[in-house]
Protein backbone atom coordinates (compact mmCIF):
# COMPACT_ATOMS: atom_id res chain seq x y z
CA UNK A 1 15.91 7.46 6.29
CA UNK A 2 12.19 6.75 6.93
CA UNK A 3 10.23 4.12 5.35
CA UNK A 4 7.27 1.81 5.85
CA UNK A 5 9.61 -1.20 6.92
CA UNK A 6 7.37 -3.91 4.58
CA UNK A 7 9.05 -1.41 1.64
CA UNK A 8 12.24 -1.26 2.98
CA UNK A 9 15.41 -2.47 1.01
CA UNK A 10 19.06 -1.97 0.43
CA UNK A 11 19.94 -2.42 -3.11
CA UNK A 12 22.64 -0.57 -3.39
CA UNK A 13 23.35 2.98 -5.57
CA UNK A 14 20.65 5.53 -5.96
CA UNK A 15 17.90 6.73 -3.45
CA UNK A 16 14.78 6.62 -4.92
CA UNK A 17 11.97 7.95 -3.03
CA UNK A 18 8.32 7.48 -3.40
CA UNK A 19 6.53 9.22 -0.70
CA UNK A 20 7.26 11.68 2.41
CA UNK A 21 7.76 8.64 4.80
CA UNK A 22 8.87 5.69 2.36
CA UNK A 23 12.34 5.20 1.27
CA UNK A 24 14.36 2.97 -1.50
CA UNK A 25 18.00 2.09 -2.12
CA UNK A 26 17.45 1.03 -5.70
CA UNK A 27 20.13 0.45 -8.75
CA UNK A 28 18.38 -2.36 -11.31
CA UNK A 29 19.69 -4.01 -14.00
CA UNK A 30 17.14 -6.60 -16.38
CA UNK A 31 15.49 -9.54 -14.67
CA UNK A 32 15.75 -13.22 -14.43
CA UNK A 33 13.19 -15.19 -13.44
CA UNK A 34 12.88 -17.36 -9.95
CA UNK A 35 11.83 -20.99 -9.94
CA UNK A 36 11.59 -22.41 -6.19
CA UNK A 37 8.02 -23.91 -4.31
CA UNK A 38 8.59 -23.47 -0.42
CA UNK A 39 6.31 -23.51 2.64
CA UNK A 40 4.32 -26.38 4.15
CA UNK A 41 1.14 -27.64 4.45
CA UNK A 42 -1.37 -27.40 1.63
CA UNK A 43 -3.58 -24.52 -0.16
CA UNK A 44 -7.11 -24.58 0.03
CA UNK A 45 -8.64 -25.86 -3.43
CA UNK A 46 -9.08 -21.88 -4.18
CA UNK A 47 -5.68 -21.60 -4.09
CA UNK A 48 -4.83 -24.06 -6.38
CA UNK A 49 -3.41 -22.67 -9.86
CA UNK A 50 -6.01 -23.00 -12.96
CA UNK A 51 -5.51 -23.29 -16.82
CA UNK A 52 -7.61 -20.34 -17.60
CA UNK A 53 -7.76 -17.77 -14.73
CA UNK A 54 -11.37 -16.16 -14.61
CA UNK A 55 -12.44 -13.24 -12.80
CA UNK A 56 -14.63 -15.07 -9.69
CA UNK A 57 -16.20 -11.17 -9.11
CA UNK A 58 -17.81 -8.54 -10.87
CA UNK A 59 -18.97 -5.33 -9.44
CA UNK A 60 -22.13 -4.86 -7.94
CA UNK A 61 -24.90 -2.22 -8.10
CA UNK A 62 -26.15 -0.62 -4.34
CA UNK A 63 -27.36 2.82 -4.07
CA UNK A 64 -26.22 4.62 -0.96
CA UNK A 65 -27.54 7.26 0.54
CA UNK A 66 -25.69 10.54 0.13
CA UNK A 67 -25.55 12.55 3.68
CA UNK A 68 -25.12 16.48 4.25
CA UNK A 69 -21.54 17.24 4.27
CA UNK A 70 -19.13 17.58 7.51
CA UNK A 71 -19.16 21.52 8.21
CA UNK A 72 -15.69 21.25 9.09
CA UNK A 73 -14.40 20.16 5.84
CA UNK A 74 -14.83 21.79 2.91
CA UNK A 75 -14.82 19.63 -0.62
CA UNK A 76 -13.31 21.74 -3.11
CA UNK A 77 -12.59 19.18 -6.20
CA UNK A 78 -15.02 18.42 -8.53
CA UNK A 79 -16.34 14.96 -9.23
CA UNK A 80 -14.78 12.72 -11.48
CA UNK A 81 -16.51 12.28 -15.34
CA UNK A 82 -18.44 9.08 -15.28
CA UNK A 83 -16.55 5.98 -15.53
CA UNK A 84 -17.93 2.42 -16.47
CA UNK A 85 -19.29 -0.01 -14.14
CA UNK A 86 -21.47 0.67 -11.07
CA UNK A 87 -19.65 3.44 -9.55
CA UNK A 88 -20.10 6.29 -11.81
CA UNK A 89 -18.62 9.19 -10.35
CA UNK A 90 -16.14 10.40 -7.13
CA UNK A 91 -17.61 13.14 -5.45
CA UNK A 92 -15.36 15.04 -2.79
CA UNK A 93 -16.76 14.32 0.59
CA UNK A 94 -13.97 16.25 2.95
CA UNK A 95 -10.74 18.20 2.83
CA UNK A 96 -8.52 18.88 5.51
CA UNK A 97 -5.71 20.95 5.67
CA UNK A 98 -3.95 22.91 7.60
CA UNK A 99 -1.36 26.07 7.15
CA UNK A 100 2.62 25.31 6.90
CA UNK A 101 1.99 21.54 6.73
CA UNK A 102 1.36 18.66 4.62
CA UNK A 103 -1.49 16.18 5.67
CA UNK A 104 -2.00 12.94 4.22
CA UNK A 105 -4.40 9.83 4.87
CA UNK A 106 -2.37 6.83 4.72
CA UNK A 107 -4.14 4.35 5.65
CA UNK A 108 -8.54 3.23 6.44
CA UNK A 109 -10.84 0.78 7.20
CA UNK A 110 -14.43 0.64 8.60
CA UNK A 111 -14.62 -0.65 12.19
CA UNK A 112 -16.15 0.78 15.25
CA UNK A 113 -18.98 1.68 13.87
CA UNK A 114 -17.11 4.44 11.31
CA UNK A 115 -14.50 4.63 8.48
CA UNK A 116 -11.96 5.21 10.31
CA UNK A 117 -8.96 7.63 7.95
CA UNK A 118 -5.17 6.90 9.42
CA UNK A 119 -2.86 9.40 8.78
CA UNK A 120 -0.68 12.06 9.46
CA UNK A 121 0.87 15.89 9.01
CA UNK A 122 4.44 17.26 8.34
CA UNK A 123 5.76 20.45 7.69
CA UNK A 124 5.77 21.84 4.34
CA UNK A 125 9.54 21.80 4.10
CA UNK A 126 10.50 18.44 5.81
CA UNK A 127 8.20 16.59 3.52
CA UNK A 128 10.61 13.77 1.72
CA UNK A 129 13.57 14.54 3.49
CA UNK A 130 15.66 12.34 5.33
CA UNK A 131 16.16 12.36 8.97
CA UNK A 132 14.28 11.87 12.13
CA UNK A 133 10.75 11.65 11.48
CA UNK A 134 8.46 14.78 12.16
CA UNK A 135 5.17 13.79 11.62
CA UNK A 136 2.37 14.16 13.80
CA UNK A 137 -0.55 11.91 13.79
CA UNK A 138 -4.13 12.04 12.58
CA UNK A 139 -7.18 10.42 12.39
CA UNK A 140 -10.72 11.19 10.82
CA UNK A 141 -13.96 9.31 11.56
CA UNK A 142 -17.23 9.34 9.46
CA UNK A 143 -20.28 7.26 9.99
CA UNK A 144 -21.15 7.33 6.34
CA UNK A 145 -18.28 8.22 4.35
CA UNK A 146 -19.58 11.56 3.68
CA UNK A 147 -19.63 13.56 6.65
CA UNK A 148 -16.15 13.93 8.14
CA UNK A 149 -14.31 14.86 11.17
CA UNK A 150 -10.95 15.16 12.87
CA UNK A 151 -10.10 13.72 15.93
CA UNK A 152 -8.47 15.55 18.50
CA UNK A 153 -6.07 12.80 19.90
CA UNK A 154 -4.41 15.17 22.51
CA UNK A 155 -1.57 12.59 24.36
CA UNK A 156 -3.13 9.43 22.73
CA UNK A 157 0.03 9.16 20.51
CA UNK A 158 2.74 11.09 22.14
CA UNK A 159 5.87 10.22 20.19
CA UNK A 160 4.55 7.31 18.46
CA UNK A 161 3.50 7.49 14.14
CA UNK A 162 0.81 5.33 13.16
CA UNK A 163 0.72 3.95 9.78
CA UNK A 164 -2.08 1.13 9.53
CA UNK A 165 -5.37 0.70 10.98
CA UNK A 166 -7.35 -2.41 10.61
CA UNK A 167 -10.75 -3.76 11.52
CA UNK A 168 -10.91 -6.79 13.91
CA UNK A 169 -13.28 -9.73 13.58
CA UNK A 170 -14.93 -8.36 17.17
CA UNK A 171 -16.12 -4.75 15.02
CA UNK A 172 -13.28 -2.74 16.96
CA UNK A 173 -10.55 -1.18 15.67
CA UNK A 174 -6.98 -1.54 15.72
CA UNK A 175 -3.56 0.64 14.88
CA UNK A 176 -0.15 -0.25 14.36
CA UNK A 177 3.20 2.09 14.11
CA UNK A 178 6.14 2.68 15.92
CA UNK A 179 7.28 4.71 18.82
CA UNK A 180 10.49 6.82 19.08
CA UNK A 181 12.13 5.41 22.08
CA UNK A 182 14.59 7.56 24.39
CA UNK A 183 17.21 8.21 23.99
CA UNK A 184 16.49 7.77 19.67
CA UNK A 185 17.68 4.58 18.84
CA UNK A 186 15.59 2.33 16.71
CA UNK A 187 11.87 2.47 17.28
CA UNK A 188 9.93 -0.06 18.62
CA UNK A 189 6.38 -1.16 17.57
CA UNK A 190 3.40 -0.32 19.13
CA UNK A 191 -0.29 -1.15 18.32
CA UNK A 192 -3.60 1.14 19.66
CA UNK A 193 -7.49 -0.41 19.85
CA UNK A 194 -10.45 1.50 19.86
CA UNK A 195 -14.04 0.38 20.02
CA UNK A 196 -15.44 4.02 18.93
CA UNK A 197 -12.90 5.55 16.73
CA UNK A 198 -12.57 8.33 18.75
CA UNK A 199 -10.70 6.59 21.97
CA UNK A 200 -7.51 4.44 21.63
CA UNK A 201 -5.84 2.68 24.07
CA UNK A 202 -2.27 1.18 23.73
CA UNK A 203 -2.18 -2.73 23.73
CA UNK A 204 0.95 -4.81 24.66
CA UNK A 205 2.13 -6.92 21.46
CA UNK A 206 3.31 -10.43 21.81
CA UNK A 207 5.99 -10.63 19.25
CA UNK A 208 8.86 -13.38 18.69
CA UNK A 209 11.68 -11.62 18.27
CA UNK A 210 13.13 -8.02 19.60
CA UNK A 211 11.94 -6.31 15.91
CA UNK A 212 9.05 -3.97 14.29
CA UNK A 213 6.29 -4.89 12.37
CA UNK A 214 6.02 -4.47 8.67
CA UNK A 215 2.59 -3.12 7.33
CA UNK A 216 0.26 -4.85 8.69
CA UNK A 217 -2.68 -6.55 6.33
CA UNK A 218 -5.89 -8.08 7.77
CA UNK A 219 -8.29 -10.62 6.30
CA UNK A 220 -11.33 -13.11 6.76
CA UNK A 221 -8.82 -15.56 8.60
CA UNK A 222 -6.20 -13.26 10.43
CA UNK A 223 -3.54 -10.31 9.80
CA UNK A 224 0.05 -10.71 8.23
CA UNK A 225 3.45 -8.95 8.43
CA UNK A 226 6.72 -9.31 6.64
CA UNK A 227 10.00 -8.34 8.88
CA UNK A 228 12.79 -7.73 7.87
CA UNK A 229 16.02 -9.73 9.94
CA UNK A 230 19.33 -9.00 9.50
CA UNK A 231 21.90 -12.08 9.98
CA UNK A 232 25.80 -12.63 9.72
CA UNK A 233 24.78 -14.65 6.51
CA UNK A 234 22.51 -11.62 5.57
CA UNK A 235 18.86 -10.26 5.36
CA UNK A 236 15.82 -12.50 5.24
CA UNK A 237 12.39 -11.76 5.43
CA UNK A 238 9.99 -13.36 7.97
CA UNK A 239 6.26 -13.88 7.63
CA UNK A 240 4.62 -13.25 10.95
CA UNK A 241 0.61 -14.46 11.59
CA UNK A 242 -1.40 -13.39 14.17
CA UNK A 243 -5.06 -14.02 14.88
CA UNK A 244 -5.97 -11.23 17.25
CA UNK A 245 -2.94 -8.58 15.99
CA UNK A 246 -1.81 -8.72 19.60
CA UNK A 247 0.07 -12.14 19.21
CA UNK A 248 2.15 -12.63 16.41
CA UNK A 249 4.01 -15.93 15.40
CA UNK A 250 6.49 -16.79 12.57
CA UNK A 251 4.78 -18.57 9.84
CA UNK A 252 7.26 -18.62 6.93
CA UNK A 253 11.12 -17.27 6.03
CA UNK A 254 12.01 -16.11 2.68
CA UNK A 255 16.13 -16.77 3.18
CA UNK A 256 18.86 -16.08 1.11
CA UNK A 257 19.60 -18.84 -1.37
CA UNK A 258 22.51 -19.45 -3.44
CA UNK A 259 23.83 -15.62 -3.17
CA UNK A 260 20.40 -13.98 -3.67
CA UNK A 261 19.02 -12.22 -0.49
CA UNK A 262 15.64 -11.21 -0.36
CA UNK A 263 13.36 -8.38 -0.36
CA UNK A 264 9.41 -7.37 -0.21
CA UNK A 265 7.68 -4.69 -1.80
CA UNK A 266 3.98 -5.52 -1.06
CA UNK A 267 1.43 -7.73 0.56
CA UNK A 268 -1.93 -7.88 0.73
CA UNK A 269 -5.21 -9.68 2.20
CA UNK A 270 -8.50 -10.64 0.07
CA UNK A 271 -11.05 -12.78 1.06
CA UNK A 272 -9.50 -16.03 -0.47
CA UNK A 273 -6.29 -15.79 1.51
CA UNK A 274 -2.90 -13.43 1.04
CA UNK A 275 -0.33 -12.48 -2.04
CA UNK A 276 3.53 -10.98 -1.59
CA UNK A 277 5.53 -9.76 -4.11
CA UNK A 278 9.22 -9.51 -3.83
CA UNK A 279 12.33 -9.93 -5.57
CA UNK A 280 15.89 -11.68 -4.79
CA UNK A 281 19.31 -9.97 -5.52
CA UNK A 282 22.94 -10.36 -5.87
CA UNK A 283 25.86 -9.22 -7.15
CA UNK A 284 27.94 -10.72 -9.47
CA UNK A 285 31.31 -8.35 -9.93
CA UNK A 286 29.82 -5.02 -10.65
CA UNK A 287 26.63 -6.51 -11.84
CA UNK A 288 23.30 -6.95 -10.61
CA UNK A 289 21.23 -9.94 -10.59
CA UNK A 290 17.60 -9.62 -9.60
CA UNK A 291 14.82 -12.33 -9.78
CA UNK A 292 10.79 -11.28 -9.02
CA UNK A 293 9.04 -13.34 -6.75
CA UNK A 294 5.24 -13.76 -5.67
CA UNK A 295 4.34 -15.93 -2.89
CA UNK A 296 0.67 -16.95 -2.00
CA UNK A 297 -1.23 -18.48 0.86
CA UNK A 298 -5.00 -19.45 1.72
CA UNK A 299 -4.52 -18.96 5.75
CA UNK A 300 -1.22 -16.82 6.49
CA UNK A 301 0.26 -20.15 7.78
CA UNK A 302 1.22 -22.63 4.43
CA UNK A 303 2.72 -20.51 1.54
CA UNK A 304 3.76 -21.64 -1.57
CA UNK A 305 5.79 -19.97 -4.06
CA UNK A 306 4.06 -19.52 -7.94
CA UNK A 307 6.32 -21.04 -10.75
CA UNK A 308 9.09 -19.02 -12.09
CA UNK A 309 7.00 -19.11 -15.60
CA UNK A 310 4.12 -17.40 -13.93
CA UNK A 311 6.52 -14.51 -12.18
CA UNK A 312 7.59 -12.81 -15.26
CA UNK A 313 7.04 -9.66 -14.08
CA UNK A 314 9.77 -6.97 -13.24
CA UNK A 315 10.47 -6.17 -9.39
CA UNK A 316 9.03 -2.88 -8.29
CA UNK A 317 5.49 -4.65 -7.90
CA UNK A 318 2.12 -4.10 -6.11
CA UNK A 319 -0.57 -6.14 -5.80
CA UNK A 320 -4.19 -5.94 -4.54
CA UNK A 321 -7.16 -8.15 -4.34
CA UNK A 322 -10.23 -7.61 -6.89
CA UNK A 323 -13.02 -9.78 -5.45
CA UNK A 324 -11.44 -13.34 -5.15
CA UNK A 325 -8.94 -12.61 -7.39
CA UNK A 326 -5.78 -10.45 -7.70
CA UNK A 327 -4.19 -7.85 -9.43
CA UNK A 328 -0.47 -7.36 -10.16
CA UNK A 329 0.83 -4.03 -11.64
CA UNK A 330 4.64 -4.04 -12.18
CA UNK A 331 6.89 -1.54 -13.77
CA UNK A 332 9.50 -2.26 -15.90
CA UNK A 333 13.42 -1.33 -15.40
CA UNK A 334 15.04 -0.05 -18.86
CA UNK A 335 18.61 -1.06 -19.51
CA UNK A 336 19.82 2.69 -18.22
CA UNK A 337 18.38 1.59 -14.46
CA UNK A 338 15.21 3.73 -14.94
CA UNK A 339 12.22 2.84 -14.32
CA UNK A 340 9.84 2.54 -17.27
CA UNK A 341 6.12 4.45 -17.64
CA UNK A 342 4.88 1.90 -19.04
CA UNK A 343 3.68 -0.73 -16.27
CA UNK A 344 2.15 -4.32 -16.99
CA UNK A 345 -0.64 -5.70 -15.21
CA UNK A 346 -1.28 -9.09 -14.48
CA UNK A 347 -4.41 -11.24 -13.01
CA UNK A 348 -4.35 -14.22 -10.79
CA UNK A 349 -7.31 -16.16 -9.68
CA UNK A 350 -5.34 -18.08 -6.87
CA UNK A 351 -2.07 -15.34 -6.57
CA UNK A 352 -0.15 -18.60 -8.05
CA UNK A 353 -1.09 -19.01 -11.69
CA UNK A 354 -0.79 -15.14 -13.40
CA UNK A 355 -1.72 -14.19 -16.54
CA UNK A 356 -0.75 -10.51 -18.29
CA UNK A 357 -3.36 -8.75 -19.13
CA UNK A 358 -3.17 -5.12 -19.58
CA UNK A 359 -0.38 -2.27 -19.83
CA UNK A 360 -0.93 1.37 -18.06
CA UNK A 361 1.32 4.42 -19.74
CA UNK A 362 2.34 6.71 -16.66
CA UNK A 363 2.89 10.01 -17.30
CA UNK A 364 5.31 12.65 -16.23
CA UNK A 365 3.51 15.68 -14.71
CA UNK A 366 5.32 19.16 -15.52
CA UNK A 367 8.07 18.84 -13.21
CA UNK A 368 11.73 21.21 -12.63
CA UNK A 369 13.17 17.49 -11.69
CA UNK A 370 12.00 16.42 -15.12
CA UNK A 371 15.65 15.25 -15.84
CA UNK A 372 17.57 11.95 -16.63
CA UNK A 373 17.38 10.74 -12.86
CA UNK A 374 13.75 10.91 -12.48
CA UNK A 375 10.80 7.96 -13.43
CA UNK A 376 7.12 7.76 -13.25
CA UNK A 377 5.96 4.59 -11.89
CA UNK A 378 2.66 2.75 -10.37
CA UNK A 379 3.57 3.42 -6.95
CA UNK A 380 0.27 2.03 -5.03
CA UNK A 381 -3.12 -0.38 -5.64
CA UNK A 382 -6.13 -0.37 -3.19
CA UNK A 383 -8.91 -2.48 -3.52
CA UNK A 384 -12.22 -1.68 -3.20
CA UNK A 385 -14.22 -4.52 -3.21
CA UNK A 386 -14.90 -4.77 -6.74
CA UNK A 387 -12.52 -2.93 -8.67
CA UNK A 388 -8.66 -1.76 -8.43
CA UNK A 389 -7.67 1.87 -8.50
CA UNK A 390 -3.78 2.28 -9.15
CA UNK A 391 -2.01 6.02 -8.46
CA UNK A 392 1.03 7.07 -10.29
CA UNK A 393 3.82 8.63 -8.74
CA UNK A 394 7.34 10.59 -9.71
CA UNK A 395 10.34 8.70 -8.65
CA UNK A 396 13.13 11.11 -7.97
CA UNK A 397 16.44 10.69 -7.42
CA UNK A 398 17.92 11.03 -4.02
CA UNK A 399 14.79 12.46 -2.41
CA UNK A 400 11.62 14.39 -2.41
CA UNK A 401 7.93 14.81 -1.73
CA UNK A 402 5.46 12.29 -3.79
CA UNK A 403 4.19 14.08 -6.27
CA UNK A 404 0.90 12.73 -8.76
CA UNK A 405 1.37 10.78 -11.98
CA UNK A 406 -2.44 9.79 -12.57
CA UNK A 407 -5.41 7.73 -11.03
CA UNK A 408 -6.53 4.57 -12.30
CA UNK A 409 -9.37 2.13 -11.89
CA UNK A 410 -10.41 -1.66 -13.19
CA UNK A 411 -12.53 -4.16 -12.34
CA UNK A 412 -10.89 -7.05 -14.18
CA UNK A 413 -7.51 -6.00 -14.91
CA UNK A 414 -7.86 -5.67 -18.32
CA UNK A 415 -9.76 -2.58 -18.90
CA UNK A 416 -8.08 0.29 -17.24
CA UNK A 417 -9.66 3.72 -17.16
CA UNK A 418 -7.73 7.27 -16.20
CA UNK A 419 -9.90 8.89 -13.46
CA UNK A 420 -10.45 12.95 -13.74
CA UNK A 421 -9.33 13.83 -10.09
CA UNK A 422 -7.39 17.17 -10.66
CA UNK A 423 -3.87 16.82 -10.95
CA UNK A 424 -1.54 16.17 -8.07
CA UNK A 425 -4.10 13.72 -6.46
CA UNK A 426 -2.84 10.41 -4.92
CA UNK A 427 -4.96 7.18 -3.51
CA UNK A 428 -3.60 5.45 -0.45
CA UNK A 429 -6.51 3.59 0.79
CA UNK A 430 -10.40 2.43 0.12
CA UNK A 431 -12.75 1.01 2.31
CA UNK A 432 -16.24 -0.05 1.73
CA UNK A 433 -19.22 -0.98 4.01
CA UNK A 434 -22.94 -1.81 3.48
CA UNK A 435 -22.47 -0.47 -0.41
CA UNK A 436 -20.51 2.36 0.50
CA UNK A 437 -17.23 2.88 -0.72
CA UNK A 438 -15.10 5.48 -0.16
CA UNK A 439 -11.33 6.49 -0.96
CA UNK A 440 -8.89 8.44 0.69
CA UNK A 441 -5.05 9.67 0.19
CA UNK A 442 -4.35 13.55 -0.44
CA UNK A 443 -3.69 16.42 -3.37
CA UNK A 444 -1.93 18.60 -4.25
CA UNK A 445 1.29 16.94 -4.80
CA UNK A 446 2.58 18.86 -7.46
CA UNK A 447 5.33 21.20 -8.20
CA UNK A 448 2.94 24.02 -9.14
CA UNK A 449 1.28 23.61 -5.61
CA UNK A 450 4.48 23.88 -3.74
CA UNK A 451 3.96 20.37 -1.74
CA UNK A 452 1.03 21.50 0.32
CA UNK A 453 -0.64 18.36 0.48
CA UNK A 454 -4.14 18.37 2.01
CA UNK A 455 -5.67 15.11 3.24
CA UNK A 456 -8.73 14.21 1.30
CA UNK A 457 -11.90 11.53 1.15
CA UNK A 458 -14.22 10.44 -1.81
CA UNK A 459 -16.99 8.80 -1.81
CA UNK A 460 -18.35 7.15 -4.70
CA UNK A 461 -21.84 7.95 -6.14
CA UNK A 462 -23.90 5.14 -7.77
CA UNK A 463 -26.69 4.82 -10.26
């Protein structure tokens, strides 16, 4: 099965999947809480827990330009109703799409003098399914966020799939994915740079030990990954820091302890340092213990682990940064193994002390898989400087495309407001540069539209 391999996880029961190329083995029972401090060294004052977490960033108000349109894509959505705070509308800035396939962003940044949109196409009828992967890559470039255009990568990234593209501190840019080796065994990583966006060259990676990189995250003071290891005692999870993304090191281990192995479902960067969330299982007889887990650091290298009564939350967790801050949305498990709709959010103003703020309802779209096997969940945050937006997804058992539940956004995460992109639209990924910020991900992912996913970018209009 494919999956992004900082997702992936072997619970045990039902196949759950969330997205064309992401996978989960998942069978839940209620929580319990974890209660363990590990790591070395010291957080920064910033990353010290406070009584009374307050937002350190509120949105700002820039007026960008709005450029002609790329000719080659054309925006058929209409913009969003206004929403509060600076950013009053999402206006369509490019479609792409393209006949008997689906094509999705997954992944941007702006670097090389662009946004730079990561992604990728599949056939119509392999979308979801499992087997060997059939993707081919993509990538879009736009100078302002509002005119767009594909790249024609030719051999660039001949049997290799792409997942994450960063910006480095030099301005260039840099890709990560794997490669399908020959004769198909596992796939190795492999990492592209580009100075232009439009040009990638294949860089040799300096990693210590023969595995592949999670998804990678980049911030102010370097880039993170959590691997997965498998061990005769059982599967850890390593944190691996690297300053230039060509040389990686091991940082930090999350072992097994007293039965419980270990498991990630997210990490992110912000410009205060980086947050994980994760979870630790076991089985006792034929049940399942789980306990949620969020681990935080100020420079990828010392991470401590926030106290068990600040990680109440349930295990399938996200998190993104807001600011300074961060942002938690978790959805609960009901005592049938379901997921629930209703996910709770949670602030941090260090990504050790947490405090609940908000819920989010998730609704299920109209949907033939509507049945007793199927959830809705929060299945992604991206952060866009100054506010959060969250995307909804259908979880449905054993597998299937990603279909829309709903689009989000907050500033604080407290005051959550549904967004008016059509139905069937998911966000992957925002970037933002010089007041411009932009989204990305794809529609279309509903039943009624028969899985043909188009990749699409929005830019966001200001007062």
């Amino acid at each position: 099965m494919r999956g992004r391999p900082l997702r992936r996880a072997i619970l045990a029961g039902t196949v759950l999947t969330l997205g064309g190329v992401a996978g989960l083995v998942l069978a839940i029972n209620l929580l319990n809480s974890a209660e363990q401090r590990i790591g070395q060294g010291s957080p920064s004052p910033a990353a010290l827990p406070s009584p009374s977490p307050v937002a350190s960033h509120r949105p700002r108000s820039v007026a960008p330009s709005m450029a002609e349109q790329s000719p080659i894509a054309v925006a058929s959505a209409e913009p969003t109703p206004d929403m509060s705070g600076p950013i009053v509308r999402w206006a369509t800035a490019a479609v792409f799409s393209s006949d008997g396939w689906a094509e999705e962003v997954a992944d941007m940044t702006y670097a090389a003098g662009h946004f730079i949109g990561l992604g990728y196409r599949e056939p119509d009828d392999q979308r979801g399914q499992v087997g060997p992967p059939t993707d081919e890559p993509r990538i879009w470039i736009s100078p302002d966020g509002v005119a767009w255009e594909r790249v024609d990568v030719g051999t660039m990234f001949e049997s290799a799939h792409p997942r994450t593209v960063i910006a480095l501190p030099d301005g260039s840019a840099m890709a990560f994915g794997t490669i399908d080796p020959e004769p198909p065994a596992n796939p190795r990583s492999a990492a592209w740079r580009s100075t232009d966006g439009r040009t990638w060259t294949p860089i040799e990676l300096r990693l210590p030990r023969d595995d592949w990189l999670g998804q990678v995250v980049s911030g102010p003071l370097g880039l993170i990954s959590v691997v997965s290891i498998s061990t005769e005692e059982g599967e850890t999870e390593e944190v691996w820091y690297s300053v230039d993304g060509a040389t990686w090191t091991v940082t930090h281990t999350i072992e097994a302890s007293d039965g419980f192995e270990p498991g990630v479902y997210d990490a992110q960067a912000g410009p205060e340092g980086f947050v994980i969330t994760g979870y630790r299982y076991r089985f006792n007889g034929d049940e399942r213990e789980d306990q949620a887990f969020v681990l935080a650091s100020a420079d990828g290298r010392g991470w401590f682990e926030a106290p068990s009564n600040e990680t109440t939350f349930e295990i399938y967790t996200h998190v993104a940064s807001i600011g300074s801050d961060w942002i938690i949305a978790a959805n609960g498990v009901r005592e049938d193994g379901r997921f629930s709709s209703l996910a709770t959010t949670w602030f941090s103003a260090n990504g050790l002390a947490w405090d609940e703020r908000a819920t989010i309802q998730v609704p299920m779209p109209t949907s033939p898989y509507a049945d007793e096997e199927t959830s809705t969940v929060i299945s992604g945050l991206v952060s866009t400087g100054d506010r959060v937006i969250a995307s909804g997804s259908v979880v449905i058992c054993c597998h299937g495309p990603r279909w829309a539940a709903g689009v989000w956004s907050s500033f604080d995460g407290r005051s959550w407001e549904r967004l008016g992109f059509p139905p069937g639209t998911v966000v992957t990924a925002a970037a933002e540069h010089d007041g411009i910020v932009v989204l990305a991900g794809f529609d279309r992912a509903h039943p009624e539209d028969d899985f043909k996913a188009r990749a699409v970018f929005w830019v966001g209009e200001r007062r």
